[in-house]
N, C-alpha and C. Protein backbone atom coordinates (compact mmCIF):
# COMPACT_ATOMS: atom_id res chain seq x y z
N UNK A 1 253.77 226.83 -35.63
CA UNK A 1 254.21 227.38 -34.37
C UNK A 1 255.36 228.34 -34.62
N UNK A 2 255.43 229.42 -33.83
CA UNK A 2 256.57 230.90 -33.99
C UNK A 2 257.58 229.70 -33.34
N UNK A 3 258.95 230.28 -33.75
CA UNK A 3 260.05 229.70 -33.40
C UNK A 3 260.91 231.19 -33.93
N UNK A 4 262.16 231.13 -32.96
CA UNK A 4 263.13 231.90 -32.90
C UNK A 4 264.28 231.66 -34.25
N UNK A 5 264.62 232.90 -34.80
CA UNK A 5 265.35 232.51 -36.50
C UNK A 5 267.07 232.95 -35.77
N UNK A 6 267.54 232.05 -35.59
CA UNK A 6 269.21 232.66 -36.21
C UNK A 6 269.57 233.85 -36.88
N UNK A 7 270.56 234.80 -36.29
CA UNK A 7 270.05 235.31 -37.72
C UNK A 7 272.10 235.44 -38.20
N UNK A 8 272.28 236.05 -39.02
CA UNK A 8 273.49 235.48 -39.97
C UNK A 8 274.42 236.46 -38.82
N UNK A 9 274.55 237.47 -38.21
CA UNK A 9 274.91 238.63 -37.61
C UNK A 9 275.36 237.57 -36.54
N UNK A 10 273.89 237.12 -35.68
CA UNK A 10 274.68 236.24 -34.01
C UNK A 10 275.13 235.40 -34.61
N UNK A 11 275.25 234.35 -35.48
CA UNK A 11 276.12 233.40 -36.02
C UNK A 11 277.74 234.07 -35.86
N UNK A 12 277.84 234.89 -37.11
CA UNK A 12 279.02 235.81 -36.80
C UNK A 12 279.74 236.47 -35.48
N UNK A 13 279.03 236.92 -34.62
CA UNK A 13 278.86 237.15 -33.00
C UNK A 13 279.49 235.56 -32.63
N UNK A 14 278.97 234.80 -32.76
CA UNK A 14 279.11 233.54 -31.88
C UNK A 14 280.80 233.32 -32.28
N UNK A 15 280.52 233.43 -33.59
CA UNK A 15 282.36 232.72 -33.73
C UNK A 15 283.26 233.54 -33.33
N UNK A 16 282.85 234.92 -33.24
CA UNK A 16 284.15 235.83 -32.87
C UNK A 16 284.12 235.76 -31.48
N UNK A 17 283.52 235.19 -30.76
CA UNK A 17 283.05 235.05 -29.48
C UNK A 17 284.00 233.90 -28.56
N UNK A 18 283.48 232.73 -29.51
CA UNK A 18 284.25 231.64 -29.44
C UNK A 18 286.00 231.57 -29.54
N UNK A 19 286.13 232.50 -30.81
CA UNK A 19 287.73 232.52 -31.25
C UNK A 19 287.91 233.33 -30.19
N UNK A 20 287.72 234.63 -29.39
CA UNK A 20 288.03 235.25 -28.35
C UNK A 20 288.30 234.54 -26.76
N UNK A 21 287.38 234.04 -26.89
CA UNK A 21 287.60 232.72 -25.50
C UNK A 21 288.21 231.73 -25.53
N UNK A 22 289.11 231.25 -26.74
CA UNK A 22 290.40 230.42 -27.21
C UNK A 22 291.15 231.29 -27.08
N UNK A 23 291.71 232.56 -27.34
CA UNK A 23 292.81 233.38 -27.03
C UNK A 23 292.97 233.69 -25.72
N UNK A 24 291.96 234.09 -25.07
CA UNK A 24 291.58 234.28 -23.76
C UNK A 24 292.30 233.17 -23.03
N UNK A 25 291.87 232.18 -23.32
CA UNK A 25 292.45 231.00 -22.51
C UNK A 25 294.29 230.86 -22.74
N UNK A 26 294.21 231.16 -24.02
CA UNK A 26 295.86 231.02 -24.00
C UNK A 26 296.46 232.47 -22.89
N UNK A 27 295.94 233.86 -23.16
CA UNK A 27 296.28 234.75 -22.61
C UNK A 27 296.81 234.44 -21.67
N UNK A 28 294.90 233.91 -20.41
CA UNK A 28 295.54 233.82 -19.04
C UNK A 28 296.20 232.69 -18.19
N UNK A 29 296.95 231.49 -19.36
CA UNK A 29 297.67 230.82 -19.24
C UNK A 29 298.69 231.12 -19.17
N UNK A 30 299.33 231.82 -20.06
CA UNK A 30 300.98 232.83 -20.13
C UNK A 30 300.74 233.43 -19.15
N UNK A 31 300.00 234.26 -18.90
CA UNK A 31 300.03 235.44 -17.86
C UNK A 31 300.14 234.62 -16.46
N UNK A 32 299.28 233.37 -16.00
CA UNK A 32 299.66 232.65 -15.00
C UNK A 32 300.74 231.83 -14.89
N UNK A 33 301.58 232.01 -15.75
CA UNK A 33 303.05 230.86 -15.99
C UNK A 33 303.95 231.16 -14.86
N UNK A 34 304.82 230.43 -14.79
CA UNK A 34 305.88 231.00 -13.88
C UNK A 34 307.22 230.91 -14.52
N UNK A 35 307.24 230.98 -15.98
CA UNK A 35 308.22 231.41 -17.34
C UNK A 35 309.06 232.51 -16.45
N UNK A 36 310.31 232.49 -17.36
CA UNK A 36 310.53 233.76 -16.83
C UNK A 36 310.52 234.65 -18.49
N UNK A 37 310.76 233.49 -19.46
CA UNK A 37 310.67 234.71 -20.73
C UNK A 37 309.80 233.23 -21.53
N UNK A 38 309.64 234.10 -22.83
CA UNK A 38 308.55 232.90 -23.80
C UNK A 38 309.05 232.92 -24.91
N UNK A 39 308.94 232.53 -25.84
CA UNK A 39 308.76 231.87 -27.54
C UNK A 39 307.48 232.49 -28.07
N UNK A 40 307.71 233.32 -29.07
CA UNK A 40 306.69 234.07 -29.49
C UNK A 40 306.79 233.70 -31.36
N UNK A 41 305.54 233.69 -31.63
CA UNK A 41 306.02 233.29 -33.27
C UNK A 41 304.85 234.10 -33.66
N UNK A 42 305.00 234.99 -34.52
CA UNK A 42 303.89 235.11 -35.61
C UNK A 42 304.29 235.04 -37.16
N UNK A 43 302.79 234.47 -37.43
CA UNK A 43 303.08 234.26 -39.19
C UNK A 43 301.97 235.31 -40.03
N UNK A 44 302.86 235.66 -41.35
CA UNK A 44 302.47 236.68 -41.59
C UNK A 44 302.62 236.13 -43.10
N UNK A 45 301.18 235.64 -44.05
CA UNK A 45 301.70 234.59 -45.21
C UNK A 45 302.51 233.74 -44.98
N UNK A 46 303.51 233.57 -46.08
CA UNK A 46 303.76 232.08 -45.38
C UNK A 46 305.47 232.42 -44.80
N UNK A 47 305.68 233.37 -44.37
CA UNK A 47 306.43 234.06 -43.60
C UNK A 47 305.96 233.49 -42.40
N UNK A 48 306.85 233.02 -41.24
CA UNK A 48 307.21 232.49 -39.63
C UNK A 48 308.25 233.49 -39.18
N UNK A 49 308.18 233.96 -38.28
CA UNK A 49 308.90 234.51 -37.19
C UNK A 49 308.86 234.22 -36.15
N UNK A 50 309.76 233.54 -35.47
CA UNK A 50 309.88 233.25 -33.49
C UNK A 50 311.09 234.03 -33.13
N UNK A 51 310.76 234.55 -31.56
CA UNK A 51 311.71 235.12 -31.16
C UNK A 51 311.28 235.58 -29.44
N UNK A 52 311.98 235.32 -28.71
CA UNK A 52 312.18 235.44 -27.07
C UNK A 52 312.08 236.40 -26.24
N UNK A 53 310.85 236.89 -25.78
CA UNK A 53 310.25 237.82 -24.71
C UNK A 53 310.86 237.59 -23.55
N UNK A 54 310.40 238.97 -22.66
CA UNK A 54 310.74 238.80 -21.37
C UNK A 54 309.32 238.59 -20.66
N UNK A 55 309.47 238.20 -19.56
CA UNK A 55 307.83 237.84 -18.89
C UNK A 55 307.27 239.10 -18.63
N UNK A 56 308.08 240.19 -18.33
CA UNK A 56 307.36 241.19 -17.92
C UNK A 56 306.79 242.01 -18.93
N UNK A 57 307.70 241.90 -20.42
CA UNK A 57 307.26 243.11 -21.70
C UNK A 57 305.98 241.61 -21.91
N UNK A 58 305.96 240.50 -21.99
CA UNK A 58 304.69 239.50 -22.47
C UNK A 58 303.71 239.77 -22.09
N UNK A 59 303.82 239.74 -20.64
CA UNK A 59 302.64 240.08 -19.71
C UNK A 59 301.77 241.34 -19.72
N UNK A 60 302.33 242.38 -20.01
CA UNK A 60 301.43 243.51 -20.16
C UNK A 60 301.70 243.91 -21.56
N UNK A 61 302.05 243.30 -22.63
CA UNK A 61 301.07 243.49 -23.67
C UNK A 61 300.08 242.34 -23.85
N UNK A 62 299.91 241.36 -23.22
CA UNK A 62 298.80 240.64 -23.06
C UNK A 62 297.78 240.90 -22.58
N UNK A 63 298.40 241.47 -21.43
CA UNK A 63 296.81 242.47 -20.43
C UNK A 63 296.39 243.03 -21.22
N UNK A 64 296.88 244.04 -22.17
CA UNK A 64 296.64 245.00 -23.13
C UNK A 64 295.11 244.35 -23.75
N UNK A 65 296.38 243.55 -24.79
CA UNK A 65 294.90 242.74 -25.93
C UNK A 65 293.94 242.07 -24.73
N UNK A 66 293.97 241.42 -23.68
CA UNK A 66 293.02 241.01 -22.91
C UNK A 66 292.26 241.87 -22.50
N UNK A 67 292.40 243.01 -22.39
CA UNK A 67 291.10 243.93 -21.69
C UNK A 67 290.28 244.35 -23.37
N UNK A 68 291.52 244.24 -24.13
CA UNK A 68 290.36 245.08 -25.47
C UNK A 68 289.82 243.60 -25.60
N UNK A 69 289.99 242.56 -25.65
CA UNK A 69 288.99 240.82 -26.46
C UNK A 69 288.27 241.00 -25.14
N UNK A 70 288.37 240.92 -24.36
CA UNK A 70 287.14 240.97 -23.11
C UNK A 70 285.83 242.11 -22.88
N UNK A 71 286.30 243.51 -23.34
CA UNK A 71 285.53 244.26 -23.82
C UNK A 71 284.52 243.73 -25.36
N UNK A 72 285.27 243.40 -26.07
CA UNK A 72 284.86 243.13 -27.35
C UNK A 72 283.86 242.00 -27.13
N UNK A 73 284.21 240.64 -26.88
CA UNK A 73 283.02 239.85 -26.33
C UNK A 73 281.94 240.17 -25.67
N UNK A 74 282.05 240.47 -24.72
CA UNK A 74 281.49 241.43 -23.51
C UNK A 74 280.03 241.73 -24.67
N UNK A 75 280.33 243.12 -25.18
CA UNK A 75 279.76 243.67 -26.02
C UNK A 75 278.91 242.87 -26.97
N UNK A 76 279.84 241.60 -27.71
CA UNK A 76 278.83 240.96 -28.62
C UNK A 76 277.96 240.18 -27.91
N UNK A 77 278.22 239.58 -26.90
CA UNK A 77 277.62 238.50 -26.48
C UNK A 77 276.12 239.28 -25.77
N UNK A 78 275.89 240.56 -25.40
CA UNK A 78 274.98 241.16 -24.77
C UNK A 78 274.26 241.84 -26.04
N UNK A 79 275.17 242.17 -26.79
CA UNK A 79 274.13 242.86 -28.39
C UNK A 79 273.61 241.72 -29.47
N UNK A 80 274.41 240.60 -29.05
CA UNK A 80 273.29 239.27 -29.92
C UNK A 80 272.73 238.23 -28.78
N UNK A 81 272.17 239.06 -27.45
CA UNK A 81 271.65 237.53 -26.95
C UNK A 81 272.84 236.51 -26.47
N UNK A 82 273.99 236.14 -26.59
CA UNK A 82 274.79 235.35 -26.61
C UNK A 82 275.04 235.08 -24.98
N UNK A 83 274.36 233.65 -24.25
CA UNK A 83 275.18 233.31 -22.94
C UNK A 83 276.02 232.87 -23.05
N UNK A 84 277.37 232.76 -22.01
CA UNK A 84 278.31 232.33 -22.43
C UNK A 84 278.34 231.49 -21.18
N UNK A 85 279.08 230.14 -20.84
CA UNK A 85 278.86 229.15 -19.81
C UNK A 85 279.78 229.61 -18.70
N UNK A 86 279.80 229.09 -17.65
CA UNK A 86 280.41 229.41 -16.61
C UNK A 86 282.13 229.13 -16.73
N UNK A 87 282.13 228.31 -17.57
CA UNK A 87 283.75 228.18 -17.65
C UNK A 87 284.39 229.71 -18.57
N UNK A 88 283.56 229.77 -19.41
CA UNK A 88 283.96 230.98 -20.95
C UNK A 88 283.66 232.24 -19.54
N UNK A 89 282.96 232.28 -18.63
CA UNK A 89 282.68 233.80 -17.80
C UNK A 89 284.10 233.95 -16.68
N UNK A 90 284.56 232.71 -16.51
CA UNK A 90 285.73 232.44 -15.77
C UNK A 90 286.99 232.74 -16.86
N UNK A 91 286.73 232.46 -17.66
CA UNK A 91 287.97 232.85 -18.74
C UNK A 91 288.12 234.58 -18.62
N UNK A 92 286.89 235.07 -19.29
CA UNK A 92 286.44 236.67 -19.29
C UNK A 92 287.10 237.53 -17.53
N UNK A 93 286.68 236.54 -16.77
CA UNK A 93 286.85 237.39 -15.56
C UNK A 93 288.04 237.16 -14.93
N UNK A 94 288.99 236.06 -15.43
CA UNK A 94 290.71 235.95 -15.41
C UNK A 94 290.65 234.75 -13.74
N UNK A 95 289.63 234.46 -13.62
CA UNK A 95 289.37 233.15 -12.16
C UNK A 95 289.34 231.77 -12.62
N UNK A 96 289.29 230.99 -11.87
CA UNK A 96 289.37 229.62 -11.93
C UNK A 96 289.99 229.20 -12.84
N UNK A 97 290.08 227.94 -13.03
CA UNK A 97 291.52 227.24 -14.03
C UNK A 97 290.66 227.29 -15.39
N UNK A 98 291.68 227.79 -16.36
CA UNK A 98 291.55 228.35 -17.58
C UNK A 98 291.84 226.76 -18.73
N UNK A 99 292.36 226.44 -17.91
CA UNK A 99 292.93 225.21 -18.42
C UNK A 99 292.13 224.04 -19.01
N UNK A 100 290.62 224.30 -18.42
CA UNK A 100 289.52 223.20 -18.54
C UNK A 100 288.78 223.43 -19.93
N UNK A 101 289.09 224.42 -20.49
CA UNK A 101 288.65 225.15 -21.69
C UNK A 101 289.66 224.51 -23.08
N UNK A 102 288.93 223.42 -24.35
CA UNK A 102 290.43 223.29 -24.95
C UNK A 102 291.29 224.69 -25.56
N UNK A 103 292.52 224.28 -25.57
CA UNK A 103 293.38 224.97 -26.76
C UNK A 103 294.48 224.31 -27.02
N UNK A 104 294.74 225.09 -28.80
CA UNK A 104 295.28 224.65 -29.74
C UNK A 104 296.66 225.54 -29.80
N UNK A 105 297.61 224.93 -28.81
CA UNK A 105 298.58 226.24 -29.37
C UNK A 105 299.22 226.39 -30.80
N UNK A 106 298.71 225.56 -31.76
CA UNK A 106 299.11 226.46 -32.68
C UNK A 106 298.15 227.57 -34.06
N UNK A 107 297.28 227.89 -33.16
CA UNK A 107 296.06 228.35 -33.31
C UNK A 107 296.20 229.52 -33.35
């Protein structure tokens, strides 16, 4: 019997898909906070850096990367076939509680 093959490409699609809708969720968690500034850390090797935003410079460079990872999914998920569930389309479209989705903040 024909059966449908995986192929190594939507595999790849799927995870960048997945890791996008974990950021996503953190995004429009900050962006819905009522912070007035945040704790920001990035590591770069085994180099750590933290250091204290304001809500307003956080917030729109978040929008920023959120419209380019929402484009970017967007895109894979329609060029490999990929549905994504009603909670991950609520993440994408910035509605309903984001919160029901796990994350790892130190991810």
């Amino acid at each position: 019997m024909a059966k449908i093959v995986k192929t190594d490409k939507q595999e790849a699609a799927l995870k960048v898909i997945k890791g996008n809708i974990k950021v996503l969720t953190g995004i429009n968690t900050v962006i819905n906070s009522k912070e007035k500034d945040f704790r920001i850390s990035i590591i770069a090797g085994k180099r750590k850096v933290s250091f204290v935003v304001g809500k307003s410079f956080c917030d729109s460079a978040l929008k920023e990367i959120s419209k380019k990872m929402i484009a970017q999914t967007e895109i894979l998920a329609k060029k490999n076939a990929i549905k994504l569930n009603e909670e991950e389309m609520a993440v994408l479209k910035k509605r309903g509680n984001s919160s029901d989705l796990p994350l790892n903040a130190e991810e």
